[in-house]
N, C-alpha and C. Protein backbone atom coordinates (compact mmCIF):
# COMPACT_ATOMS: atom_id res chain seq x y z
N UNK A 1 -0.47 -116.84 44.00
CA UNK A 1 -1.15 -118.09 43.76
C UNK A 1 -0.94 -118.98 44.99
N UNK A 2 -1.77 -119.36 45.02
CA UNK A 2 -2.00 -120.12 46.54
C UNK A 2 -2.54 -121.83 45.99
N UNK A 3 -2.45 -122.42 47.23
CA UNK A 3 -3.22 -124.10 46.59
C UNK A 3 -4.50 -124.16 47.90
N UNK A 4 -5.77 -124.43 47.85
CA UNK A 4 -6.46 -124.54 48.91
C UNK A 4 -6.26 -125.73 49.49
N UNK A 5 -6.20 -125.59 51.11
CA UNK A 5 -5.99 -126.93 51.58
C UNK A 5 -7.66 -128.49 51.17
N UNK A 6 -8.94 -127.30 51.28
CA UNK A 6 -9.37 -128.30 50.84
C UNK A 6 -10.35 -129.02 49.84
N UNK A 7 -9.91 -127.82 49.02
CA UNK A 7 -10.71 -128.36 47.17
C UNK A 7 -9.19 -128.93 46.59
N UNK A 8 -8.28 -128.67 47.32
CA UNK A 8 -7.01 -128.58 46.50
C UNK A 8 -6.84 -127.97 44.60
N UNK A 9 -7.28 -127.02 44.86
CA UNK A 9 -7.62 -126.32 43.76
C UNK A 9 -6.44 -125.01 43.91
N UNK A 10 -5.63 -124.74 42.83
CA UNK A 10 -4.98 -123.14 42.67
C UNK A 10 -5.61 -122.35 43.13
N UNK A 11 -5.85 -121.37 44.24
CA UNK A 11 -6.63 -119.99 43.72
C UNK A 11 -5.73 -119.08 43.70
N UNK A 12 -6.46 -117.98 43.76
CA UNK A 12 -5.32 -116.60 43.31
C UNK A 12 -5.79 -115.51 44.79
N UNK A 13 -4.68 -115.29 45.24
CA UNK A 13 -5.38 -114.36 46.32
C UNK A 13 -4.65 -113.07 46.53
N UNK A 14 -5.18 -111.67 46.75
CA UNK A 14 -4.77 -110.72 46.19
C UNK A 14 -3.70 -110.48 47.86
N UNK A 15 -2.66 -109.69 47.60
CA UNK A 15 -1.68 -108.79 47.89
C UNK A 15 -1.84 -107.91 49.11
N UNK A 16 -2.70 -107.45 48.51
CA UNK A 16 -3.27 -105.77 48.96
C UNK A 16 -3.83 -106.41 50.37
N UNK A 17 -4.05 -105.44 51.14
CA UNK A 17 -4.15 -105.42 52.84
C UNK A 17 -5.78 -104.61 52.86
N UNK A 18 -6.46 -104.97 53.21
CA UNK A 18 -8.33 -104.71 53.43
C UNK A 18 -8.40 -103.52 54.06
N UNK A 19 -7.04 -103.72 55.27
CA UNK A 19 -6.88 -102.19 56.08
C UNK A 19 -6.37 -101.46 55.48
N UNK A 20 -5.01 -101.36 54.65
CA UNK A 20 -5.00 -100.62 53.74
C UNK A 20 -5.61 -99.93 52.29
N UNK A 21 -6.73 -100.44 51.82
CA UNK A 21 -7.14 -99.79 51.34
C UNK A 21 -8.53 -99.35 51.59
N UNK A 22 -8.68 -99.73 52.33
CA UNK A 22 -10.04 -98.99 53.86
C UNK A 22 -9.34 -97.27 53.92
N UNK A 23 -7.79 -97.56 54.18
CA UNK A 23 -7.19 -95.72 54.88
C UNK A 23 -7.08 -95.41 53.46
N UNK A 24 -7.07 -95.77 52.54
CA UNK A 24 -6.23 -95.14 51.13
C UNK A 24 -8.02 -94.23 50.77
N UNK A 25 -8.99 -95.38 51.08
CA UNK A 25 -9.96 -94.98 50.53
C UNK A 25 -10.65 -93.39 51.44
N UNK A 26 -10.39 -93.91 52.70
CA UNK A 26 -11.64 -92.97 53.67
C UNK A 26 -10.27 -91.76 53.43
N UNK A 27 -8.54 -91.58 53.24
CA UNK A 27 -7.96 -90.43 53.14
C UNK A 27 -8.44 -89.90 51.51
N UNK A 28 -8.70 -90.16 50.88
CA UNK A 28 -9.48 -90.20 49.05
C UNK A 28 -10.86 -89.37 49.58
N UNK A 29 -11.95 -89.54 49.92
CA UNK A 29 -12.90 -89.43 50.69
C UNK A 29 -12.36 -88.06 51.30
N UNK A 30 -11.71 -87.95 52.05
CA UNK A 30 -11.52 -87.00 53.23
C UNK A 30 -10.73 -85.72 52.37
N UNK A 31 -9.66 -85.87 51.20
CA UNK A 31 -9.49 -85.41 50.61
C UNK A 31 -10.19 -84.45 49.94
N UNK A 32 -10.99 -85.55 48.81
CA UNK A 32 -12.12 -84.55 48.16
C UNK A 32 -13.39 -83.94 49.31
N UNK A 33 -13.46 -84.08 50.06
CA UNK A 33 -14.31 -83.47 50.97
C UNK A 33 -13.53 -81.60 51.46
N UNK A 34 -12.68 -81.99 51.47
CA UNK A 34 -11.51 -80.44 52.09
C UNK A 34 -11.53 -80.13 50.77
N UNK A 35 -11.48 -80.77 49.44
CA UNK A 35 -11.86 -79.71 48.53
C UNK A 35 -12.94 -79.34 47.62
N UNK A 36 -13.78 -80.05 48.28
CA UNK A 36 -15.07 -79.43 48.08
C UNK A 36 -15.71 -78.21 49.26
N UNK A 37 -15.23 -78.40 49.70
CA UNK A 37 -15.25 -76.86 51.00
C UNK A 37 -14.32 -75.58 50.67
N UNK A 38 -12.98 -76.18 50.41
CA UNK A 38 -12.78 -75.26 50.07
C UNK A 38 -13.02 -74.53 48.27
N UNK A 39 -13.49 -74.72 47.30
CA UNK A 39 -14.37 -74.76 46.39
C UNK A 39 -15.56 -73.21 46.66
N UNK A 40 -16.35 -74.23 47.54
CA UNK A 40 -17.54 -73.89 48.41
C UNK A 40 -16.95 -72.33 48.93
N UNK A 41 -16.49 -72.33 49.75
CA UNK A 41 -16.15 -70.94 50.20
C UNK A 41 -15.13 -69.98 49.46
N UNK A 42 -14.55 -70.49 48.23
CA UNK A 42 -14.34 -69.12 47.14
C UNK A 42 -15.42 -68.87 46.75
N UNK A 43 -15.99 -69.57 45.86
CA UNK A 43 -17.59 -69.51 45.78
C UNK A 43 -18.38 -68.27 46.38
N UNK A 44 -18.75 -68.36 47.28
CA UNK A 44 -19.14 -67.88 48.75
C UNK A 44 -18.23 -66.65 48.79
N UNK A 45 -16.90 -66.84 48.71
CA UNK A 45 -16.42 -65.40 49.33
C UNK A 45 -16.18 -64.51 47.50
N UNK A 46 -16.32 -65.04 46.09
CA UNK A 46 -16.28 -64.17 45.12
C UNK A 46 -17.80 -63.75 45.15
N UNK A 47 -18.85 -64.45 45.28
CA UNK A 47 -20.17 -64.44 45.26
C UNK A 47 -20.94 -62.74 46.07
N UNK A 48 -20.00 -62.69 47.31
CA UNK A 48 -20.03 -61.51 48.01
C UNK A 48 -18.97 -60.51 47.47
N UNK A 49 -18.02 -60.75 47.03
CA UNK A 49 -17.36 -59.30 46.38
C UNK A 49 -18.28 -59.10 44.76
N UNK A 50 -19.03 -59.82 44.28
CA UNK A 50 -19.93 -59.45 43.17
C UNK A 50 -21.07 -58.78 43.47
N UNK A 51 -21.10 -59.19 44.68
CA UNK A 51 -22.96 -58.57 45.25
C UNK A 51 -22.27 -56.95 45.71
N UNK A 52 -21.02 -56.67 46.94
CA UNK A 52 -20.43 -55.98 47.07
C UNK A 52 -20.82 -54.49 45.65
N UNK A 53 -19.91 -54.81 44.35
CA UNK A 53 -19.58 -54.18 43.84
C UNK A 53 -20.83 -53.99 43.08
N UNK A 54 -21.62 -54.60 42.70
CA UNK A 54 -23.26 -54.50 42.41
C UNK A 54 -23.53 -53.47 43.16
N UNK A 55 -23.45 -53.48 44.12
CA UNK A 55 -24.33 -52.30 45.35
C UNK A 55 -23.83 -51.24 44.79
N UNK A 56 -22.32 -51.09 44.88
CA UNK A 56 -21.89 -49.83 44.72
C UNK A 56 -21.96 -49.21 43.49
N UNK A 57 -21.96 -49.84 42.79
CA UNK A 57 -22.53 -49.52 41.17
C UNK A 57 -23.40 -48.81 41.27
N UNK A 58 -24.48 -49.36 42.03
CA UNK A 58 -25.92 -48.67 42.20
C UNK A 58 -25.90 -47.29 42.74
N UNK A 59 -25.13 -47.72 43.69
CA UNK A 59 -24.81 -46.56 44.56
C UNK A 59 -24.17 -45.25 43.47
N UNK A 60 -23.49 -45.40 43.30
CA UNK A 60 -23.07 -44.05 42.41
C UNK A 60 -24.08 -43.75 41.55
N UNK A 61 -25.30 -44.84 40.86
CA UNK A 61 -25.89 -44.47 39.86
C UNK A 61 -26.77 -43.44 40.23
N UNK A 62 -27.51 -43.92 41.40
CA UNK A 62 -28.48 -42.77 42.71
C UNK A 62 -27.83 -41.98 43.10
N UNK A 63 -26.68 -41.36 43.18
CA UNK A 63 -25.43 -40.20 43.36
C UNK A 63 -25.71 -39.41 42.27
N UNK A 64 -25.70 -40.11 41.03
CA UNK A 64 -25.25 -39.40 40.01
C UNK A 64 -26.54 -38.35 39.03
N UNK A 65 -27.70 -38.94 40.26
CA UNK A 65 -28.56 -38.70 39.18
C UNK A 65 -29.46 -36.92 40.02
């Protein structure tokens, strides 16, 4: 709580630092970004051992016949 010098009125003025939660926010941000990539490329790399084992499925079925 603060007094303004010139309404002379109480106000309330917050704590917290503008720069600090600028870095809290853009490391939040930067965070979910590294895990949305990495997400993305299990994705991506189970996506190819399914296609992988698809093939070979096939593959034996044209073997077998």
């Amino acid at each position: 709580k603060i007094n303004c010098v010139t309404s002379q009125r109480p106000e309330y003025k917050s704590c917290r630092s503008a720069a600090l939660e600028s870095q809290r926010f853009w490391r939040f941000v930067g965070s979910a970004l590294a895990v949305a990539a990495a997400a993305a490329a299990l994705v991506v790399l189970r996506q190819r051992e399914l296609d992988r084992r698809a093939l070979e499925k096939v593959r034996k079925q044209i073997e077998s016949i």
